[in-house]
Protein backbone atom coordinates (compact mmCIF):
# COMPACT_ATOMS: atom_id res chain seq x y z
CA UNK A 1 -13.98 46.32 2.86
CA UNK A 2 -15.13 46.60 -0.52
CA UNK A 3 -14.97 42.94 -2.19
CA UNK A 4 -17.83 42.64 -4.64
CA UNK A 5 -19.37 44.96 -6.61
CA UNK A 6 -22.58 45.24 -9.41
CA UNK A 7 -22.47 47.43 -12.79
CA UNK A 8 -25.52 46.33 -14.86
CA UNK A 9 -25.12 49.35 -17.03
CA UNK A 10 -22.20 49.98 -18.34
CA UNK A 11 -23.29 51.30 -21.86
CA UNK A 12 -24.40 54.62 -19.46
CA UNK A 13 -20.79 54.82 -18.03
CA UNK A 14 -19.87 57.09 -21.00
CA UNK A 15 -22.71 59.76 -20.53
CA UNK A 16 -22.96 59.78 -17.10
CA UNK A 17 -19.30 60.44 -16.34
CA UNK A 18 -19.33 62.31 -19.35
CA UNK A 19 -15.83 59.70 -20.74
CA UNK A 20 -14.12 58.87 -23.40
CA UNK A 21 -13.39 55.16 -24.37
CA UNK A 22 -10.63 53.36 -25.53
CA UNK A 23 -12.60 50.21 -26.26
CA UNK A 24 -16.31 49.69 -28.09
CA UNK A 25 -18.56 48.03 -25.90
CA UNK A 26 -19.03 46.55 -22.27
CA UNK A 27 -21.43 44.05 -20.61
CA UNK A 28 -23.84 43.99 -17.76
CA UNK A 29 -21.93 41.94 -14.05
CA UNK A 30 -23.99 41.64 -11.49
CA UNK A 31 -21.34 40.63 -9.17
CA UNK A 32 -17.59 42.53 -10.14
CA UNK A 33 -14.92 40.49 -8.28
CA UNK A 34 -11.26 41.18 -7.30
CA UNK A 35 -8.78 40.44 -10.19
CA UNK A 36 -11.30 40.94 -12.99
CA UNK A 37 -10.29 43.61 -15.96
CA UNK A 38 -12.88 46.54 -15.02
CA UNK A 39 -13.80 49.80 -16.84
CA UNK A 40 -12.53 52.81 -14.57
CA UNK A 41 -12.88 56.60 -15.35
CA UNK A 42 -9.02 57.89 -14.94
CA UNK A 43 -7.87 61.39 -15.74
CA UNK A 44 -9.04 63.37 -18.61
CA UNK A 45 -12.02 61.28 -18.41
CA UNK A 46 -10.66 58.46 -20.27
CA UNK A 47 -12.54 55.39 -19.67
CA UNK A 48 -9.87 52.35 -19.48
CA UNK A 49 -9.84 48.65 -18.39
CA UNK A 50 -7.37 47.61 -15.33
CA UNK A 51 -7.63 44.85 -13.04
CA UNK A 52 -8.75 45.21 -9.93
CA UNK A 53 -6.77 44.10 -7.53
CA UNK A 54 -3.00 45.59 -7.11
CA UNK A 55 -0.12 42.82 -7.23
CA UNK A 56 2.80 44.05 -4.46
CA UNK A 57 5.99 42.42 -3.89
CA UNK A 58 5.26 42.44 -0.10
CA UNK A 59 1.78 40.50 -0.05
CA UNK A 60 0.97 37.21 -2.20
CA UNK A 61 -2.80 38.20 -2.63
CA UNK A 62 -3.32 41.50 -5.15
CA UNK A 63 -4.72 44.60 -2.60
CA UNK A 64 -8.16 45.12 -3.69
CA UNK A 65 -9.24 48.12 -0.93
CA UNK A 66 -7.26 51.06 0.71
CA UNK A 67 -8.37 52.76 3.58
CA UNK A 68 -8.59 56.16 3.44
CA UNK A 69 -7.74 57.07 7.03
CA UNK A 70 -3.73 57.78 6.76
CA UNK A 71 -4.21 56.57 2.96
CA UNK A 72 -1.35 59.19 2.56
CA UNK A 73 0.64 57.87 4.73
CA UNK A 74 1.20 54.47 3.36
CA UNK A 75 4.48 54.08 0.93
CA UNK A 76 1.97 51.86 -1.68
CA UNK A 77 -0.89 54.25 -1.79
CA UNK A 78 0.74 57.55 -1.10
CA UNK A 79 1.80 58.57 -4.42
CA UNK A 80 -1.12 57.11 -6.40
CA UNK A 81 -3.31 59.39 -4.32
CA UNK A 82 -1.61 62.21 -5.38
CA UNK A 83 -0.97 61.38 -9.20
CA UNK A 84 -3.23 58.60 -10.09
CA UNK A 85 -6.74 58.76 -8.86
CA UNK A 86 -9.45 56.56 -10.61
CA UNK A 87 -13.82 56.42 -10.56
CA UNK A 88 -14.88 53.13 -10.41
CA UNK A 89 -18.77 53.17 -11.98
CA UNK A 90 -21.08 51.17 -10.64
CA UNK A 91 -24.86 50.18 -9.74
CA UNK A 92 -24.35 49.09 -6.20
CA UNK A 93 -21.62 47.00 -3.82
CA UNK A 94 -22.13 43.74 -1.50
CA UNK A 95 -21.46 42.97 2.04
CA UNK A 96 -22.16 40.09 3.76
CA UNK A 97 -24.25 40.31 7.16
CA UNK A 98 -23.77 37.34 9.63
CA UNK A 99 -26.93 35.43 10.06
CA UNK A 100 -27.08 33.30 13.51
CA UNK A 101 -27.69 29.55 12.56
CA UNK A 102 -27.28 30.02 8.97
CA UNK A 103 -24.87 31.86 6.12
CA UNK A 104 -23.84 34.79 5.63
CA UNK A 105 -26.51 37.28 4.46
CA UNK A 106 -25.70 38.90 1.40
CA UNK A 107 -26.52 42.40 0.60
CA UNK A 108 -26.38 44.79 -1.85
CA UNK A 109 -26.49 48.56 -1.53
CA UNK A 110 -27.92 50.94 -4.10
CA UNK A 111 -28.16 54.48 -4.65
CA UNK A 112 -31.97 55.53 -3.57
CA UNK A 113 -32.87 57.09 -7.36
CA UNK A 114 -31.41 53.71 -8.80
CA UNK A 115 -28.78 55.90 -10.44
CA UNK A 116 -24.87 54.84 -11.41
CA UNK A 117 -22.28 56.28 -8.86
CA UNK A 118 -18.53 56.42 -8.27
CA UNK A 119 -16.69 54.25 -5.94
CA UNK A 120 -13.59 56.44 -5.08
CA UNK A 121 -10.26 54.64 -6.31
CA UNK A 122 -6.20 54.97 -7.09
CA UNK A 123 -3.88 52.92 -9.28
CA UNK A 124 -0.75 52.32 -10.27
CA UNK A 125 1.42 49.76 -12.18
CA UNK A 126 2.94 46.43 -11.61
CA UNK A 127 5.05 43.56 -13.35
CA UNK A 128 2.88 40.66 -14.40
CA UNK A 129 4.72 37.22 -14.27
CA UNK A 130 6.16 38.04 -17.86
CA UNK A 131 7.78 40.92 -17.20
CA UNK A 132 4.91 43.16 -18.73
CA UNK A 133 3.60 46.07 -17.03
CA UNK A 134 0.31 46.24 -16.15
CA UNK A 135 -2.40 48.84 -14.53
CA UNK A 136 -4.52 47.64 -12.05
CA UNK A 137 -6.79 49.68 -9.17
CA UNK A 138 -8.16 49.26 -5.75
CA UNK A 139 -11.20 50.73 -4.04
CA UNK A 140 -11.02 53.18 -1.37
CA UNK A 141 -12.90 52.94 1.82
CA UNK A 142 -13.87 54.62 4.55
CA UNK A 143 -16.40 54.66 7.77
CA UNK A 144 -19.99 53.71 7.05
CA UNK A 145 -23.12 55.47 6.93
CA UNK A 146 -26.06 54.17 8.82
CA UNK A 147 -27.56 52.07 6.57
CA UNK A 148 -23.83 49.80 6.15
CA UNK A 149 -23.23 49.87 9.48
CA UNK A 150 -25.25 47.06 11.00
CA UNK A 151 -23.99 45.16 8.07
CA UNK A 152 -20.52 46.04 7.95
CA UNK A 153 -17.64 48.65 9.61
CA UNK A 154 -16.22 49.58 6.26
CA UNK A 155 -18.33 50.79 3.02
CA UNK A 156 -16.60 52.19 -0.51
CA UNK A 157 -16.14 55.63 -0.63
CA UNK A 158 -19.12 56.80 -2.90
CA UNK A 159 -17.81 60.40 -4.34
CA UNK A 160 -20.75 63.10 -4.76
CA UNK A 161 -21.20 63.73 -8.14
CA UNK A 162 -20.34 67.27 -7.53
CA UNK A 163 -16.80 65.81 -5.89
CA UNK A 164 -16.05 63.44 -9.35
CA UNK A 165 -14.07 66.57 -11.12
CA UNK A 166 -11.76 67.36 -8.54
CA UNK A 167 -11.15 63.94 -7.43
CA UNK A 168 -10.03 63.03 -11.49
CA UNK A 169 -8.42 66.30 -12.11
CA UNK A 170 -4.87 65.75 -12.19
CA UNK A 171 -3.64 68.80 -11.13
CA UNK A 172 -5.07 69.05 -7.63
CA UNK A 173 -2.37 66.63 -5.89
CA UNK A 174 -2.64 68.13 -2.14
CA UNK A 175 -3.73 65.16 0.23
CA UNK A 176 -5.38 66.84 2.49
CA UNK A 177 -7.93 68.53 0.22
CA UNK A 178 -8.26 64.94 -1.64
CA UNK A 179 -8.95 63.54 1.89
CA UNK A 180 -12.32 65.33 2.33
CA UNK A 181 -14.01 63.96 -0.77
CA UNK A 182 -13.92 60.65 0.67
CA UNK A 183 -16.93 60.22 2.78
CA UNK A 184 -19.70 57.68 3.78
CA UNK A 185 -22.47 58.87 1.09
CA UNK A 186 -25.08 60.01 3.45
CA UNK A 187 -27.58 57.86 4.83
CA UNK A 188 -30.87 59.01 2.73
CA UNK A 189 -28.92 58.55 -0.58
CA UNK A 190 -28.50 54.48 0.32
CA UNK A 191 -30.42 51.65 -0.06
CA UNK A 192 -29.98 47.88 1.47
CA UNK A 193 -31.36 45.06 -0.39
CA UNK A 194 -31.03 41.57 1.28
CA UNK A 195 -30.15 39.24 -2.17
């Protein structure tokens, strides 16, 4: 599971995913949480706001992670895979290690060189409580690497930067070639910082 993430800066998000942007300026969050407005990198490269978190009429709390073992197999995430695939940007992501006799650890994970990556993602629309549709995205996740293990059995799927152009490019819609970007980043390329 994916709950928390960091993007401390976004002012980068437009050269390093190489976007465009519907909206002027965004600031520095340490800590990203479920149903906040984030910036994601969508088709085209367009660089939009959606919510995190996606509102279903099956579930009272919004879905904020997919798995991506049988991703395309599940009615809500099936045709989003296919059609509306999303970057998240970030710095790094949290999990939270059990600590006998105390709280919960807290940890955040970071690329080795520091630099921004993208956290694998879908989205679709939904019906807010006035009738207006809205976008809003979840994280994709998948097995972890080494380094998340001990702390966790699910990390975000980190694309390769290589992997970012097919993964937004709209007209590759084939699941099972989408399937094999979404991979534990491997375990050299991660860093664990206890916070």
């Amino acid at each position: 599971m994916c709950g928390r993430y960091q993007l401390l800066r976004p002012n980068d998000i437009t050269t390093r995913f190489q976007t465009t942007s519907l909206f002027s300026e965004l600031f520095p969050n340490a800590d990203v949480r479920p149903t906040e407005m984030v910036p994601v990198v969508a088709a085209d490269r367009v660089l939009i706001l959606m919510r995190w978190g996606l509102r279903t009429t099956w579930s009272d709390k919004p879905l904020i992670n997919a798995r991506a073992e049988g991703i395309e197999r599940k009615a809500t995430f099936a045709e989003p895979l296919r059609l509306q695939r999303c970057i998240f940007p970030a710095t790094g992501f949290y999990e939270w290690q059990a600590v006998p006799g105390a709280k919960k650890a807290k940890i955040l994970f970071t690329r080795d060189d520091g630099e921004m990556f993208g956290l694998a993602g879908i989205w679709d629309t939904y019906r807010d409580s006035a009738g207006q549709e809205r976008q809003a995205c979840v994280i994709i996740t998948t097995t972890p690497n080494a380094i998340v293990a001990p702390v966790h059995n699910r990390m975000p799927a980190i694309l390769r930067r290589e992997d970012e152009a097919a993964w937004l490019n709209p007209d590759e819609t084939e699941p099972e070639r989408l399937l094999r970007l979404l991979r534990p980043l491997p375990d050299d390329e991660l860093r664990a910082i206890a916070v």
